[in-house]
Structures are given as structure tokens and as C-alpha cells.
N, C-alpha and C. Protein backbone atom coordinates (compact mmCIF):
# COMPACT_ATOMS: atom_id res chain seq x y z
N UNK A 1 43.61 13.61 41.10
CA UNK A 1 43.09 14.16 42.31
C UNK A 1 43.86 15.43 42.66
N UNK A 2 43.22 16.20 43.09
CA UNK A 2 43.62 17.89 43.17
C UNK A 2 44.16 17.77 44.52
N UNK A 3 44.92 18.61 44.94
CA UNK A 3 45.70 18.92 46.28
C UNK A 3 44.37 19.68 47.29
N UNK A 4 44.47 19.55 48.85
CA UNK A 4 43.06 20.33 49.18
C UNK A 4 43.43 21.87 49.32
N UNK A 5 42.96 22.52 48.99
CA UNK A 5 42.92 24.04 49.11
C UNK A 5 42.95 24.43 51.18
N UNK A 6 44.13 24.76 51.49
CA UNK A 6 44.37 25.52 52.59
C UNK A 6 43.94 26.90 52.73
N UNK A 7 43.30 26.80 53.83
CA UNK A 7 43.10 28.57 53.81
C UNK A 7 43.69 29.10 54.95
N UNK A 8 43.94 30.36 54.23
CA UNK A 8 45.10 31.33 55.20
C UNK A 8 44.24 31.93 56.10
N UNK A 9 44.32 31.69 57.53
CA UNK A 9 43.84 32.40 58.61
C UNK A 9 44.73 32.58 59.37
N UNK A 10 43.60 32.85 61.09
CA UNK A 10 44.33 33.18 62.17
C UNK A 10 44.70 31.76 62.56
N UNK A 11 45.47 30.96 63.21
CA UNK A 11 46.02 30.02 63.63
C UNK A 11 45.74 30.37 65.31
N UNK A 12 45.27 29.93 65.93
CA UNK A 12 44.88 30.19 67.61
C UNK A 12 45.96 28.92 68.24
N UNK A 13 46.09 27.92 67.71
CA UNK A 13 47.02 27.25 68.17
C UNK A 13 48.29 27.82 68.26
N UNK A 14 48.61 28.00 67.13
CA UNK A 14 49.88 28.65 66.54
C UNK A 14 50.82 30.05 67.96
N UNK A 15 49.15 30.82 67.74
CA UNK A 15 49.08 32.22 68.84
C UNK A 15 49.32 32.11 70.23
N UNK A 16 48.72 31.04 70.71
CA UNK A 16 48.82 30.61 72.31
C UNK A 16 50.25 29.90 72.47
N UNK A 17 50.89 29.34 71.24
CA UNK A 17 51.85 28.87 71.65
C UNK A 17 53.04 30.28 72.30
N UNK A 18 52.48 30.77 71.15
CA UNK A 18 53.67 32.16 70.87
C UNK A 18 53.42 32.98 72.80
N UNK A 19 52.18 33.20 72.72
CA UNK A 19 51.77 33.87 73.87
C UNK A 19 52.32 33.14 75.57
N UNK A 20 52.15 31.51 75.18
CA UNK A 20 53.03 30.81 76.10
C UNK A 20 54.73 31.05 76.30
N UNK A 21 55.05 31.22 75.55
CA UNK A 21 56.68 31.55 75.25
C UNK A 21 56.99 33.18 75.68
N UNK A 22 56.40 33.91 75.23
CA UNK A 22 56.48 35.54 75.90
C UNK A 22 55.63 35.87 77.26
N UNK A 23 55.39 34.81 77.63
CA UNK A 23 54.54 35.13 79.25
C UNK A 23 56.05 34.95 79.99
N UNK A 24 56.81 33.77 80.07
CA UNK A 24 57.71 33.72 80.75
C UNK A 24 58.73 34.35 81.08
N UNK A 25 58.90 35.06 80.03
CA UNK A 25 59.72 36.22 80.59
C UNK A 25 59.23 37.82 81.08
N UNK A 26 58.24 38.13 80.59
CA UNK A 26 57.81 39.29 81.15
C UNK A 26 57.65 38.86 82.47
N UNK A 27 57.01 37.54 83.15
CA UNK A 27 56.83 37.00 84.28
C UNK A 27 57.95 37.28 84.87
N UNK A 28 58.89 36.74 84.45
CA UNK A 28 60.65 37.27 85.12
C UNK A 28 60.57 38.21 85.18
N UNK A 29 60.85 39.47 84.70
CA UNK A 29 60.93 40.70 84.53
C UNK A 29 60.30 41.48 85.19
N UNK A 30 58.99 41.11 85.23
CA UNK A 30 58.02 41.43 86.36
C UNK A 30 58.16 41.15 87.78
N UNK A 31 58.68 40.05 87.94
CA UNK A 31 58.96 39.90 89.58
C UNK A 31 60.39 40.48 89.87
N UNK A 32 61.21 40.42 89.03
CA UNK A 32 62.40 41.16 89.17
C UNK A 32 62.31 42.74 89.65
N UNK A 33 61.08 43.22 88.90
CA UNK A 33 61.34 44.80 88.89
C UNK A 33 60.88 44.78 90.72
N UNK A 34 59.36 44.45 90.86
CA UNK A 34 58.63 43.88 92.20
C UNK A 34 60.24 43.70 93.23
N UNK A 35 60.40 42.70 93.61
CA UNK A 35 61.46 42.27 94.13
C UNK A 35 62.75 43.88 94.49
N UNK A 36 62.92 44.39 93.33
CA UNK A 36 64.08 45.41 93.17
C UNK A 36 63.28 46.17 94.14
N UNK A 37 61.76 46.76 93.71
CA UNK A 37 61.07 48.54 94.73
C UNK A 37 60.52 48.20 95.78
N UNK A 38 60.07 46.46 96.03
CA UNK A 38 59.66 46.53 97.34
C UNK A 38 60.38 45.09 97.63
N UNK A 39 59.26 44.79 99.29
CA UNK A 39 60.05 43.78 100.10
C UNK A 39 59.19 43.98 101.35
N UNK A 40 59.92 43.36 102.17
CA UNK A 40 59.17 43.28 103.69
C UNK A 40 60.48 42.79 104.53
N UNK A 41 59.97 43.40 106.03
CA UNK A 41 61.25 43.56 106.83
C UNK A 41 60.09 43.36 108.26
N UNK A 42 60.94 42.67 109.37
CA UNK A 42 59.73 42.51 110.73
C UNK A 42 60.38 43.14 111.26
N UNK A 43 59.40 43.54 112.58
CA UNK A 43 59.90 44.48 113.54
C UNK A 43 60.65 43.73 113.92
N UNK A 44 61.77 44.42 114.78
CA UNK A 44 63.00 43.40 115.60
C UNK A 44 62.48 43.69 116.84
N UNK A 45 62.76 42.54 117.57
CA UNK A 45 62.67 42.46 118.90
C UNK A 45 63.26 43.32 119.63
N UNK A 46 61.84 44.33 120.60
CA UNK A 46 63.04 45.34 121.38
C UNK A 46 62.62 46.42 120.52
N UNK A 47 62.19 46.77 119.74
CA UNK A 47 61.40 47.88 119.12
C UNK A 47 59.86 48.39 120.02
N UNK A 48 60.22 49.75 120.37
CA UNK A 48 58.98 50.07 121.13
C UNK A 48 58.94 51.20 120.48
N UNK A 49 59.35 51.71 119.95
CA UNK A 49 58.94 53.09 119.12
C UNK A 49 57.61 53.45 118.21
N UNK A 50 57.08 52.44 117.89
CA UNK A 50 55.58 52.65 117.56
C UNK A 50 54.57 51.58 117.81
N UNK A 51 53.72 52.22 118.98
CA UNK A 51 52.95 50.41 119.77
C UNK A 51 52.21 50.13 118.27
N UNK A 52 51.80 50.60 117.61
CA UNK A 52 50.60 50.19 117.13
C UNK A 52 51.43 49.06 116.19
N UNK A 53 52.68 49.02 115.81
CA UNK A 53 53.09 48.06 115.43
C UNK A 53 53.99 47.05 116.03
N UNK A 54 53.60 45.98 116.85
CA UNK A 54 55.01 45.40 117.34
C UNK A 54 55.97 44.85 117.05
N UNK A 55 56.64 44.61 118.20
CA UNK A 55 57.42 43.76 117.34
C UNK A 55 57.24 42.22 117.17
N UNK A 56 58.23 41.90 115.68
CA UNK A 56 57.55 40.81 115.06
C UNK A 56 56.44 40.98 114.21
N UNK A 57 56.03 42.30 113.68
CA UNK A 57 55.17 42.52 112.67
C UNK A 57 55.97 42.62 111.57
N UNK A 58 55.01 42.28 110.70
CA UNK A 58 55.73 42.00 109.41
C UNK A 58 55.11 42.99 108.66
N UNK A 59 56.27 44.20 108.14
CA UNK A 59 55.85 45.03 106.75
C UNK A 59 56.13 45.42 105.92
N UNK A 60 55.52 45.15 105.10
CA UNK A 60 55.43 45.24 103.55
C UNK A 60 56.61 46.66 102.87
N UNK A 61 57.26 47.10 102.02
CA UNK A 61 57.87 48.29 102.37
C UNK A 61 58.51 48.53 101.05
N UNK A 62 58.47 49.98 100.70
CA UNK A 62 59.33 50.58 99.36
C UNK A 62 60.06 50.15 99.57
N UNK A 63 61.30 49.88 99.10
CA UNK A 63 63.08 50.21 99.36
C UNK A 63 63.52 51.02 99.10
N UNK A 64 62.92 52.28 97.61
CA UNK A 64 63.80 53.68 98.05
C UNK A 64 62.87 54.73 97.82
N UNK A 65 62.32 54.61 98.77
CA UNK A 65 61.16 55.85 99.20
C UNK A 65 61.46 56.93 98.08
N UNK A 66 60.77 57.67 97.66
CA UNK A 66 60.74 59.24 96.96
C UNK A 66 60.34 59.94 97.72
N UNK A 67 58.47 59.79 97.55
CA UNK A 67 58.09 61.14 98.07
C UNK A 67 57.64 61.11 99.85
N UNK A 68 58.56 61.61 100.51
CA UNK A 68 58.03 61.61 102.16
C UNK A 68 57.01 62.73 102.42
N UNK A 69 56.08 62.15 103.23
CA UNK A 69 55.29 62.83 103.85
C UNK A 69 54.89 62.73 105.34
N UNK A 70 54.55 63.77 105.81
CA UNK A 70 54.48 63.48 107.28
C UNK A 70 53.44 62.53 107.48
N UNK A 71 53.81 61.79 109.04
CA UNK A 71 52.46 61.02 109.08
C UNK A 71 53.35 59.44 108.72
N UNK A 72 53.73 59.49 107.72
CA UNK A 72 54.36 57.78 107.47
C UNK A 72 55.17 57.48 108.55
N UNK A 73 54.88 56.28 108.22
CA UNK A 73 56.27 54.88 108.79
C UNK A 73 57.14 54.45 108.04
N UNK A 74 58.58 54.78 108.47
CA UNK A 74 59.76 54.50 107.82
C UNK A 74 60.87 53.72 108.62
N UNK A 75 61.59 53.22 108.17
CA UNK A 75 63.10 52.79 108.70
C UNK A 75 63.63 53.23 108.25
N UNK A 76 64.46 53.73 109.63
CA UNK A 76 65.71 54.44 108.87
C UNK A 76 67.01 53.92 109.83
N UNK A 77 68.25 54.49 109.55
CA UNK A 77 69.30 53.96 109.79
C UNK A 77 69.79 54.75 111.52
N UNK A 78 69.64 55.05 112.24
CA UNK A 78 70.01 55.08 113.11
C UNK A 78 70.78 54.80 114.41
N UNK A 79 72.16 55.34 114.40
CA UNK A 79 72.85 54.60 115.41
C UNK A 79 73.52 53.25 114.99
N UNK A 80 73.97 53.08 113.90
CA UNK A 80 73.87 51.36 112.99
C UNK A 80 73.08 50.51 113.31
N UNK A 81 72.02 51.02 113.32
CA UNK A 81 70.61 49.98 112.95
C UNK A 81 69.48 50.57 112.45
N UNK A 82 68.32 49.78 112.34
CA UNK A 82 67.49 50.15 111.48
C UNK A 82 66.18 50.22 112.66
N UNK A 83 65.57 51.88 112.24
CA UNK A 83 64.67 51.71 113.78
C UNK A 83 63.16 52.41 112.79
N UNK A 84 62.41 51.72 113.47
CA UNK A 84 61.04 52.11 112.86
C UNK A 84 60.52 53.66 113.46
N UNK A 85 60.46 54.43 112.87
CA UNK A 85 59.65 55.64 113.26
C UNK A 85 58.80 56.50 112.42
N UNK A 86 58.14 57.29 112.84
CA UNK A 86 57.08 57.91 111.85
C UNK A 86 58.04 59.74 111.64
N UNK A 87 57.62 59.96 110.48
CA UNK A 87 57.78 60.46 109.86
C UNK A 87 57.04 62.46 110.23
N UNK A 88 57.61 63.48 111.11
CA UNK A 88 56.75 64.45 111.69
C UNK A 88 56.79 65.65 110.37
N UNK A 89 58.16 65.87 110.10
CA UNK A 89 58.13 66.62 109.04
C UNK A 89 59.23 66.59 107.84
N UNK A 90 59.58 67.09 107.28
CA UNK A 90 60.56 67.04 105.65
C UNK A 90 60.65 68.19 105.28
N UNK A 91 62.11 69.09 105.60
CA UNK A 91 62.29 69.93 105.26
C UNK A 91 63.48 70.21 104.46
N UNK A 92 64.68 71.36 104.03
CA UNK A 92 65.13 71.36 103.29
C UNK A 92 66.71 71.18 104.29
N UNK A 93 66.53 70.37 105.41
CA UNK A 93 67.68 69.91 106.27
C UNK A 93 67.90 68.80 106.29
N UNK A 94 66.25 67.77 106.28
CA UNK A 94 66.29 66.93 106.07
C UNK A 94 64.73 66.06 106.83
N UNK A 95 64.82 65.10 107.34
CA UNK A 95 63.70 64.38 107.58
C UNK A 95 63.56 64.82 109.55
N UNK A 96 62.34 65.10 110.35
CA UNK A 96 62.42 64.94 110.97
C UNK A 96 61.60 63.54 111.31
N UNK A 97 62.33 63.06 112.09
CA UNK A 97 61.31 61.56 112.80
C UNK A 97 61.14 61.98 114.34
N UNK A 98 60.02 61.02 114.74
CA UNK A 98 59.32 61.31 116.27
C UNK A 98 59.08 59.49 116.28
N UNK A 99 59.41 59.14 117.37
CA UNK A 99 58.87 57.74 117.64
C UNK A 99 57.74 57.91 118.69
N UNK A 100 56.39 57.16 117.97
CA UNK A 100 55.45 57.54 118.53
C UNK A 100 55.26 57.45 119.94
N UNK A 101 56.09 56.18 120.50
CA UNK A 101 56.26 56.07 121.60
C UNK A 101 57.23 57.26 122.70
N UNK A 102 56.77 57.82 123.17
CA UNK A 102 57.40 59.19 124.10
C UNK A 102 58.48 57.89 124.76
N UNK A 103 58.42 56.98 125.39
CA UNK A 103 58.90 56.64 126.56
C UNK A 103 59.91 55.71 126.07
N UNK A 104 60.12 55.62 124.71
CA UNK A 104 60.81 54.63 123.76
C UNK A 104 62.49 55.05 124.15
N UNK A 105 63.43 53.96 124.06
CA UNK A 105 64.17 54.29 124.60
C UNK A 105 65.51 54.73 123.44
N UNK A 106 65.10 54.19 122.22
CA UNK A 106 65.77 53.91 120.89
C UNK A 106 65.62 55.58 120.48
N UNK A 107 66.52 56.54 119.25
CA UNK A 107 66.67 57.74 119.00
C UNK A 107 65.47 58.34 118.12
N UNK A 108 65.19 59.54 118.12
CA UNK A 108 64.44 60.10 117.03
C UNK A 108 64.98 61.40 116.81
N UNK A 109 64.79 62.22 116.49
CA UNK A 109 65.07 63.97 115.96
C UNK A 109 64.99 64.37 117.41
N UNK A 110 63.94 64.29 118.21
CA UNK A 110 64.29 65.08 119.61
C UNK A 110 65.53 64.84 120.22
N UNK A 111 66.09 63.60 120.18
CA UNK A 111 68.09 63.80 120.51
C UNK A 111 68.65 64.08 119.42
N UNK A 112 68.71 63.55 117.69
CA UNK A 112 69.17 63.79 116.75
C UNK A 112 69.72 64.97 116.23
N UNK A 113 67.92 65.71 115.90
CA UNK A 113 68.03 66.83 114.61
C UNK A 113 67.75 65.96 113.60
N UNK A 114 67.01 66.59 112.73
CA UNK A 114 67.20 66.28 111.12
C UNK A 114 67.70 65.23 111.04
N UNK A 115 67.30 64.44 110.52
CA UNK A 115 67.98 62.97 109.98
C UNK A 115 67.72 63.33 108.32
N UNK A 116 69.14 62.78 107.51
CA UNK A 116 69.34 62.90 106.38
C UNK A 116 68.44 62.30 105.58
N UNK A 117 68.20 62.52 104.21
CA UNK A 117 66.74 61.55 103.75
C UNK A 117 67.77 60.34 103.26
N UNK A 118 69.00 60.34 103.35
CA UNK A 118 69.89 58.99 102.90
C UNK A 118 69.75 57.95 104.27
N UNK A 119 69.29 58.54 104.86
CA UNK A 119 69.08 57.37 106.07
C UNK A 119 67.68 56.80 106.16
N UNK A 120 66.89 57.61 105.47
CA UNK A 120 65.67 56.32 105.06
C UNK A 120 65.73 55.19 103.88
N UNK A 121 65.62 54.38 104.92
CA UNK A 121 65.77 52.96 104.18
C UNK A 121 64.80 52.50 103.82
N UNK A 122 63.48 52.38 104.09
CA UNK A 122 62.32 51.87 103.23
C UNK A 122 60.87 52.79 104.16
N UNK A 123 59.98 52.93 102.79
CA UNK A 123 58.69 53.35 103.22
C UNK A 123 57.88 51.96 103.96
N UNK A 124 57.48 52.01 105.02
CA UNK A 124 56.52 51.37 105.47
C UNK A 124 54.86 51.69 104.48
N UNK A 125 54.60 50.29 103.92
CA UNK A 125 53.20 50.64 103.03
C UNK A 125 51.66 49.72 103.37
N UNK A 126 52.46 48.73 104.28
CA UNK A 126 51.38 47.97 105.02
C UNK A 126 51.92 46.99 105.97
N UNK A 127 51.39 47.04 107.38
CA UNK A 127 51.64 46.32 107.98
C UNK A 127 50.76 44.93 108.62
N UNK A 128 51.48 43.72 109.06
CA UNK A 128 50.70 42.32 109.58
C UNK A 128 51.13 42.24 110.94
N UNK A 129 50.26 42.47 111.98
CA UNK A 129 50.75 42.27 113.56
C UNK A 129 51.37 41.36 113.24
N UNK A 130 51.95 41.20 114.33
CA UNK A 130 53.12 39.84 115.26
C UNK A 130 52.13 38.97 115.82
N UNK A 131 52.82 38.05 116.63
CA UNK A 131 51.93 37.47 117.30
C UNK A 131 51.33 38.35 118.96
N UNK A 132 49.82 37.91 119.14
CA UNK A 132 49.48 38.49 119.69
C UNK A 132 50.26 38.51 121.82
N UNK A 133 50.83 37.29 122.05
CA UNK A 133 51.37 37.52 123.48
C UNK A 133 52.93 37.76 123.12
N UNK A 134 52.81 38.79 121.94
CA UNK A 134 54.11 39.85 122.12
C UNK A 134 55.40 38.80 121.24
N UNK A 135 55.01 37.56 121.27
CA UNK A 135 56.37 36.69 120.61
C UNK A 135 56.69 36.79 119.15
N UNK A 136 57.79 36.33 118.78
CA UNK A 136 57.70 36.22 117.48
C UNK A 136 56.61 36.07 116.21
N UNK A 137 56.10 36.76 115.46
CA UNK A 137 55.25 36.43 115.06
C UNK A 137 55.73 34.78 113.61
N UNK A 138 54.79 34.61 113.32
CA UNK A 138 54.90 33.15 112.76
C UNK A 138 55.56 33.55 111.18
N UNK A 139 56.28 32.79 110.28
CA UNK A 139 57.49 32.95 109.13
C UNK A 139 55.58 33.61 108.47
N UNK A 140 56.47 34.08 107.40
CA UNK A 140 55.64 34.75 106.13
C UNK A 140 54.40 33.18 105.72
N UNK A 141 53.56 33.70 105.16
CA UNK A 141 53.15 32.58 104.73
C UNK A 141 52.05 31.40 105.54
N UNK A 142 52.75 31.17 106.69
CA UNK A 142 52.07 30.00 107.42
C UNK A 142 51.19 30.60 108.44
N UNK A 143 50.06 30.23 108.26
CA UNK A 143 48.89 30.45 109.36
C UNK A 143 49.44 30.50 110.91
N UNK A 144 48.70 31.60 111.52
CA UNK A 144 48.65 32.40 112.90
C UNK A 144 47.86 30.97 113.81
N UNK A 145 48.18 30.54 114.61
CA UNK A 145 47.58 29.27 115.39
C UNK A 145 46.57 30.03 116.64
N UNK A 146 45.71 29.34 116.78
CA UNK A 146 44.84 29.55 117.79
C UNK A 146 43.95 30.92 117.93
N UNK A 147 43.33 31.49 118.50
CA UNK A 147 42.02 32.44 118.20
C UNK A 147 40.91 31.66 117.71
């Protein structure tokens, strides 16, 4: 009795295994890089510098901004803390910020000047209101109650 003749192909078992084994780490690698350029940061309580976001909103955010343009939302370092303001112009002094709020009591370039672009700390790239009667808004993740 003769041995059975094997034939040389593609192996799909063989392939998915392989493909199972190199998912897991690009998967790492992938959330690692994610994790490193962005993140999310909430408004702090006591932030009035831009209504349209309050505080207790949660947003989404570069961590080391490149290209500024007027018009954005940034944090930047101000006063040793971190204060949300928009972004009026970018020149070769440095960043001016305006907090949209006139009546805000926290700093922008109209007491400042120029704020350094080393004091922006992250691009604002999307934001999630707070809760709506102004409180904390609810952890990442878990459903907004009532409405």
C-alpha cells in the first residue's frame, strides 16, 4: 500500500493562526501610539471662560498640538493651572488666547500678552457637555440619567 500523496497548498488554518498571533501586538502598539497623541481632560469646576463648553464637559484632546489655528480650543498652562481658551491668533511671539467669555474671571492675552506655544497643553478636538443643571457631569462611559 502506497503512502497518500499530500498536496502542497495554502493552509487557511495554518494562516489565521499566524494572523491571530500578529493581531496582538499591533493591537498593543496601536493603542499605545492612540493613548501617547491623544486623551481627554473635563472641564474643572469654576471654568467660565468658554459657555459653550461647561464645566464638567468632557474633551477629547491632542496632547502636543502642532499646527494652531485661530478659532480652536486649547488648554493651556496659565497661572499653574490649566485653563480652557480659544485660540485668536499665532504669531511669531507666540499664541494669543481670548476667553470667550468677556466677564470670565480666569487670564487670557488681554492681561497676559502672547502666551508661549510651550504653554499649550492639548488641542481641544471634540467636546461631550456636562451635565445639564451645571453639576458634574457623569464618569466616561456610563449613561447621562433622565431627559
Amino acid at each position: 500500500m502506497s503512502a497518500p500523496v499530500q498536496k502542497r497548498g495554502f493552509d487557511t488554518l495554518r494562516a489565521a493562526g499566524l494572523m491571530r498571533r500578529a493581531l496582538l501586538p499591533v493591537a498593543v502598539l496601536l493603542a499605545l501610539l492612540l493613548w501617547r497623541s491623544y486623551g481627554t481632560l473635563r472641564v474643572p469646576d469654576g471654568m467660565d471662560t468658554t459657555p459653550a463648553v461647561p464645566p464638567g464637559s468632557l474633551c477629547v484632546i491632542e496632547k502636543s498640538p502642532g499646527d494652531l489655528r485661530p478659532g480652536q480650543l486649547v488648554f493651556a498652562e496659565l497661572g499653574g493651572g490649566l485653563v480652557l481658551s480659544r485660540i485668536r491668533a499665532v504669531d511669531a511671539d507666540g499664541v494669543l488666547l481670548e476667553n470667550d467669555s468677556r466677564s470670565s474671571r480666569l487670564p487670557d492675552s488681554r492681561q497676559l500678552g502672547p502666551v508661549p506655544r510651550s504653554a499649550i497643553r492639548a488641542l481641544v478636538l471634540s467636546t461631550f457637555a456636562g451635565a445639564a443643571d451645571g453639576g458634574p457631569a457623569p464618569p466616561a462611559g456610563e449613561p447621562r440619567r433622565g431627559r
